[in-house]
N, C-alpha and C. Protein backbone atom coordinates (compact mmCIF):
# COMPACT_ATOMS: atom_id res chain seq x y z
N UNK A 1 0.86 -1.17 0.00
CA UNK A 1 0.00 0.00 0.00
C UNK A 1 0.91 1.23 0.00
N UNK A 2 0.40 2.32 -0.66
CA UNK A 2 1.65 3.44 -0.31
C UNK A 2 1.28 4.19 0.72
N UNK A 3 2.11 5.11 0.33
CA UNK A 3 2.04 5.89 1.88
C UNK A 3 0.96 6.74 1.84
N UNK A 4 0.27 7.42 0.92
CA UNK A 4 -0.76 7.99 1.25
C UNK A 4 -2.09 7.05 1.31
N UNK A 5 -2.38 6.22 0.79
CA UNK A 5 -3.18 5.13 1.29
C UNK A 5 -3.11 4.49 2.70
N UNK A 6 -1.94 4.24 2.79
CA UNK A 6 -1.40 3.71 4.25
C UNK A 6 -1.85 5.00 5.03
N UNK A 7 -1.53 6.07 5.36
CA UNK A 7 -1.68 7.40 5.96
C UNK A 7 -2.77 7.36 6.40
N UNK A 8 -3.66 7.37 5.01
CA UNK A 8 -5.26 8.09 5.57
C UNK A 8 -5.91 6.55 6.07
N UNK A 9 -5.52 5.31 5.95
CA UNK A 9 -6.58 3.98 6.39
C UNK A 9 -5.87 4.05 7.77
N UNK A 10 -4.40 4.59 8.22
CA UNK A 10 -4.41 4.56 9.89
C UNK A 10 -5.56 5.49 10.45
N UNK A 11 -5.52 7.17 9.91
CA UNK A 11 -6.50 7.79 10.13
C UNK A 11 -8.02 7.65 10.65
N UNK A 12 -8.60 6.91 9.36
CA UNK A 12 -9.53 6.13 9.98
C UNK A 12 -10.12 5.12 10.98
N UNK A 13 -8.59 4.11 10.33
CA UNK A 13 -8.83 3.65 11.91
C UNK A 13 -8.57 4.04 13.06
N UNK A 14 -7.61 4.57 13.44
CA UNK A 14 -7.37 5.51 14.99
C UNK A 14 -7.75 6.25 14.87
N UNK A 15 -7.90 7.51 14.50
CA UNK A 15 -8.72 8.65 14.32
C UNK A 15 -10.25 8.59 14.52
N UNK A 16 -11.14 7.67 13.80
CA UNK A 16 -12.51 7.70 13.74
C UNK A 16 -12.92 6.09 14.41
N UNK A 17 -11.96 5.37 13.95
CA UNK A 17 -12.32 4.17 14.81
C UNK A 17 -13.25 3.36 13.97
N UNK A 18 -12.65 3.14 12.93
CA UNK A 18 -13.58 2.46 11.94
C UNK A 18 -12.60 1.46 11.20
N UNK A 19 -13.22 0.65 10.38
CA UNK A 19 -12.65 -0.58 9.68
C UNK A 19 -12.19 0.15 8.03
N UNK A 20 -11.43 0.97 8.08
CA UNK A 20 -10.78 1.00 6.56
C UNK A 20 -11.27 0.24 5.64
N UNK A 21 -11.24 -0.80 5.94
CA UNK A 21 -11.30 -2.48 5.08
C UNK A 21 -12.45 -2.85 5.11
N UNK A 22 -13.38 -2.08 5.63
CA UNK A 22 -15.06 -2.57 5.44
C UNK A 22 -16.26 -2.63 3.80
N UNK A 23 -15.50 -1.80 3.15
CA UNK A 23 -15.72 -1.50 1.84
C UNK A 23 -16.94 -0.24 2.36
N UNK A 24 -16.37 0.83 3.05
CA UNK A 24 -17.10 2.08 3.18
C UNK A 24 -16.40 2.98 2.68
N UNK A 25 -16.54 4.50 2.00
CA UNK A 25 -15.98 5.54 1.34
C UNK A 25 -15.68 6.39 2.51
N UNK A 26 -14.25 6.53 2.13
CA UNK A 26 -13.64 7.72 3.41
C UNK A 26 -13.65 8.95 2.70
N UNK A 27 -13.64 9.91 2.92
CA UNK A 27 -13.47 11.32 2.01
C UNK A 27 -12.98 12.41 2.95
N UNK A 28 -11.66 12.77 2.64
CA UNK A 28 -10.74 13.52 3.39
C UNK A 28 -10.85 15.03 2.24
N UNK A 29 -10.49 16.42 3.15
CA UNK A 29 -10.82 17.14 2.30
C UNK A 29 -9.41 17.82 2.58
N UNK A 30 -8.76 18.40 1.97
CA UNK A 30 -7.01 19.50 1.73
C UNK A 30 -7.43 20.08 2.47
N UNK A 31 -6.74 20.95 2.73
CA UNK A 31 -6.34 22.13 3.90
C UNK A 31 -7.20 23.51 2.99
N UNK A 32 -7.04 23.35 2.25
CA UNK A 32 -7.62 25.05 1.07
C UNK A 32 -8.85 24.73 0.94
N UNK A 33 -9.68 23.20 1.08
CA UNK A 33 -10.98 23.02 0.39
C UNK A 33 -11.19 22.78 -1.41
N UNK A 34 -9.91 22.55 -2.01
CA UNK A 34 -9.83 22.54 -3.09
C UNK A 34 -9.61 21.05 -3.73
N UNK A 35 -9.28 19.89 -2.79
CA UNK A 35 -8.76 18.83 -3.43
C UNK A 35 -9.43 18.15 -2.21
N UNK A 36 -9.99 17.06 -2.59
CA UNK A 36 -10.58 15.58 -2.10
C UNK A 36 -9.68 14.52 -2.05
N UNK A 37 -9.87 13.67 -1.34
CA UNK A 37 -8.92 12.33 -1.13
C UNK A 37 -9.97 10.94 -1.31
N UNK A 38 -10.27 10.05 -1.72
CA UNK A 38 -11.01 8.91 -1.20
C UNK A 38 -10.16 7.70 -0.99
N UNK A 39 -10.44 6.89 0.05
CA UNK A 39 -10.13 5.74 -0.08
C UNK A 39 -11.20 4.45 0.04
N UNK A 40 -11.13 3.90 -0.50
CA UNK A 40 -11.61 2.50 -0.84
C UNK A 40 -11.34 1.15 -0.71
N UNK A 41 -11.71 0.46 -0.28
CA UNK A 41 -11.27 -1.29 0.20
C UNK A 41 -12.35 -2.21 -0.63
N UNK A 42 -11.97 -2.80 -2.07
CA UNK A 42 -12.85 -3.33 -2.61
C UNK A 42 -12.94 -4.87 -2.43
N UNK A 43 -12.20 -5.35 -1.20
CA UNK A 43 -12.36 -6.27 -1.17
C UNK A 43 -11.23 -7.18 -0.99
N UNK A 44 -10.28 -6.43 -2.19
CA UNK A 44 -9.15 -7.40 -2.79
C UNK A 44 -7.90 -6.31 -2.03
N UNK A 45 -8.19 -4.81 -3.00
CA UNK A 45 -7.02 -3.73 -2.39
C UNK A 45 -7.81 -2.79 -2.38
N UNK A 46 -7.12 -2.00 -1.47
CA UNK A 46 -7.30 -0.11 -1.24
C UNK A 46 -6.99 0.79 -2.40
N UNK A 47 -7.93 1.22 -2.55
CA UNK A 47 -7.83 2.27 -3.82
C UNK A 47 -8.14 3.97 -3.38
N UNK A 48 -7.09 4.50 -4.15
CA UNK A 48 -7.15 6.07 -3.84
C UNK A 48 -7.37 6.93 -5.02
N UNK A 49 -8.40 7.50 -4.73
CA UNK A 49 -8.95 8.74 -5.57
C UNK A 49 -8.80 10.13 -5.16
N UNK A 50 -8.71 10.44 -6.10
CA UNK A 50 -7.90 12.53 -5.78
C UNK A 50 -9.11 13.35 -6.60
N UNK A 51 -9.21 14.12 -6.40
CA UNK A 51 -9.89 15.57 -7.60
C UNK A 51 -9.74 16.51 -7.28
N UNK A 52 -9.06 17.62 -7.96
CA UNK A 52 -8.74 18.84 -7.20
C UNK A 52 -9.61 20.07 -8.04
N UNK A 53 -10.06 21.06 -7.65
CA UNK A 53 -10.91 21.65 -8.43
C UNK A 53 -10.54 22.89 -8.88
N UNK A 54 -10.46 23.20 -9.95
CA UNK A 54 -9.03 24.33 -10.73
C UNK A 54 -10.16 25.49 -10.08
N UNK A 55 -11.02 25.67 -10.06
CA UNK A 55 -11.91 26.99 -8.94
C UNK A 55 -13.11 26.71 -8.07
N UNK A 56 -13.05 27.51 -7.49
CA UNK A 56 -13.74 27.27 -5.85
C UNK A 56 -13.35 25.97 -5.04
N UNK A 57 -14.47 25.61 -4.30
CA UNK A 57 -13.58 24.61 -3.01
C UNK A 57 -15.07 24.05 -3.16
N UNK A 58 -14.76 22.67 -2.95
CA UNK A 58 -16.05 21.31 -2.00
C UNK A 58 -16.61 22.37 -0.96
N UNK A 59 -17.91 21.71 -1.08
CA UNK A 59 -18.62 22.47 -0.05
C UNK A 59 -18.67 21.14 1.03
N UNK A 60 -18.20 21.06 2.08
CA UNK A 60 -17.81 20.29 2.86
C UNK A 60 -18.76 20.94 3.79
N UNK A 61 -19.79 19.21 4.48
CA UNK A 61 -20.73 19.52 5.86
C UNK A 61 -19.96 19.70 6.98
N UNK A 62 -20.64 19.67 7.82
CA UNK A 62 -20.15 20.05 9.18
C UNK A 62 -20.04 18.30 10.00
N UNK A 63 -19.14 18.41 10.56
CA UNK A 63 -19.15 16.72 10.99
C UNK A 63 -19.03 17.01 12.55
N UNK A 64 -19.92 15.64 13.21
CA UNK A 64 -20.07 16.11 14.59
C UNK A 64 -19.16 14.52 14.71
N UNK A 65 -18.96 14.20 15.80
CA UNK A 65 -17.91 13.33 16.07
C UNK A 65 -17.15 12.58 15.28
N UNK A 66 -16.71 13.83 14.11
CA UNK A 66 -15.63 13.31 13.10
C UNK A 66 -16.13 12.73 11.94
N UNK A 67 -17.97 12.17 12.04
CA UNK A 67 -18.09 11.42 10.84
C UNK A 67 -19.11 11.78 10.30
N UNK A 68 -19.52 12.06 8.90
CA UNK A 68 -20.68 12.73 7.93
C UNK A 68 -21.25 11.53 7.57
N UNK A 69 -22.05 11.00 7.16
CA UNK A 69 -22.73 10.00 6.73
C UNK A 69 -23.64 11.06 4.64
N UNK A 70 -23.53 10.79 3.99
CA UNK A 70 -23.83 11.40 3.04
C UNK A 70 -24.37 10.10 1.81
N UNK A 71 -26.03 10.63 1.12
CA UNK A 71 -26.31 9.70 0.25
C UNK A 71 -25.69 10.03 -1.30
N UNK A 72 -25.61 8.64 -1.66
CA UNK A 72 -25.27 8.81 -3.25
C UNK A 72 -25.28 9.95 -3.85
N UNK A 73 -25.97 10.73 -3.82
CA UNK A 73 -26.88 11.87 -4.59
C UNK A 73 -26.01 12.95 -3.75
N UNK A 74 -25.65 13.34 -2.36
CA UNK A 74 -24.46 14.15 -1.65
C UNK A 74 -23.74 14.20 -2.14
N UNK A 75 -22.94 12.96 -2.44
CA UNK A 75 -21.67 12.45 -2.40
C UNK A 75 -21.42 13.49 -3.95
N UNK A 76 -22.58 12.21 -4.84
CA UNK A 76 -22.13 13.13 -6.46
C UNK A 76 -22.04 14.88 -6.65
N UNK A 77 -23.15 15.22 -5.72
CA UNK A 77 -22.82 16.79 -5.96
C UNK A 77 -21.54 17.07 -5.35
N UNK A 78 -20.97 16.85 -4.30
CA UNK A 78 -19.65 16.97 -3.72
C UNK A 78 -18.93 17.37 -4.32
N UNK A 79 -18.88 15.53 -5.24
CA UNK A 79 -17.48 15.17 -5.80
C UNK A 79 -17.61 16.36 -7.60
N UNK A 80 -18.81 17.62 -7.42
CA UNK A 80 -18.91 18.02 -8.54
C UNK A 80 -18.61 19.35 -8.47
N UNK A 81 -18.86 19.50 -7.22
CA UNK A 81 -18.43 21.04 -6.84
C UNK A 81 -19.35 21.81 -6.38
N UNK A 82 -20.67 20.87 -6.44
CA UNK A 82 -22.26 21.66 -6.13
C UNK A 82 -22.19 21.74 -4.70
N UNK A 83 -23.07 22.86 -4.09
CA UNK A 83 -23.32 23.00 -3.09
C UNK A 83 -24.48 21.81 -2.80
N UNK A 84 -24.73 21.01 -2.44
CA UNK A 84 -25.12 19.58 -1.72
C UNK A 84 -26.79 20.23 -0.83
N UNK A 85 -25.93 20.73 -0.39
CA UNK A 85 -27.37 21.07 0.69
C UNK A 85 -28.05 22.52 0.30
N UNK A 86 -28.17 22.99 -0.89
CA UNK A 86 -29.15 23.62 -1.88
C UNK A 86 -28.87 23.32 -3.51
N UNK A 87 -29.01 22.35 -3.82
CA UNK A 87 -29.01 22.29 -5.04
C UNK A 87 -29.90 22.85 -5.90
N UNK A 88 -29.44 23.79 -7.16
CA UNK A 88 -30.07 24.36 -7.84
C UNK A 88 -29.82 24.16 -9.15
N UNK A 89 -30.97 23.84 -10.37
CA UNK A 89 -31.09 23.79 -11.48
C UNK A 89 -30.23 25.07 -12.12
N UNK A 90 -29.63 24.52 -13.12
CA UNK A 90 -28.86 25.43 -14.40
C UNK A 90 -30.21 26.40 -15.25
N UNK A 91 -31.37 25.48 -15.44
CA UNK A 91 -32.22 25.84 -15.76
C UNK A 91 -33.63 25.90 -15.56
N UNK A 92 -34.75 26.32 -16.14
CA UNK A 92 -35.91 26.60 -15.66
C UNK A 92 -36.55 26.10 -16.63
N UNK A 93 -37.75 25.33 -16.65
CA UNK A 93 -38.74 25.05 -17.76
C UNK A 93 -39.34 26.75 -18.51
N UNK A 94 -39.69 26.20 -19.56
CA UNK A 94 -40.20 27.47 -19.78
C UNK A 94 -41.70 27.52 -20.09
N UNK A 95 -42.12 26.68 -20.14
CA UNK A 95 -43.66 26.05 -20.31
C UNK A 95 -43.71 24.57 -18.80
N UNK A 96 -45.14 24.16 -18.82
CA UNK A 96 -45.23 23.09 -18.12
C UNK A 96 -45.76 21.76 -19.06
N UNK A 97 -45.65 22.01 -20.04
CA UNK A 97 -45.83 21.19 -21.60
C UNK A 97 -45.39 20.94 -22.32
């Protein structure tokens, strides 16, 4: 495993106290709010995902004893840059027909 994989699955486990290796999504956020971390346990190996966002920052919730719980549909606006907890249409119907 490398070291930033290795890094953030001690994290979790001492830090939050959870099973790295459970096949649950960790999501660590940079210091600026600009770059995401994931790690992953599919079973076989740990996999690490990055995205850094060339403007603005993740709108990152507020976590009360260290851990966010977030559905599919969170997660994707997250990992998109949307603000999560007001999502708003690009556009507007212009008729209802």
């Amino acid at each position: 495993m490398s070291k930033g994989r290795q890094g953030l699955a001690l994290q979790v486990q001492q830090g939050l106290k959870r099973d790295p290796h459970g096949g649950d999504l960790f999501v660590f956020r940079g210091r600026t709010g600009s770059l995401i971390k994931i790690i992953w346990h599919d079973g076989i190996r740990m996999s690490l995902y990055a995205k850094r966002l060339e403007q603005g920052r993740f709108v990152w919730p507020s976590a009360r004893e260290g851990i966010v719980s977030l559905t599919n549909a969170q997660l994707s606006c997250l990992l998109e840059g949307i603000d999560w907890r007001n999502p708003r249409y690009s556009w507007r119907p212009q008729s209802a027909g």
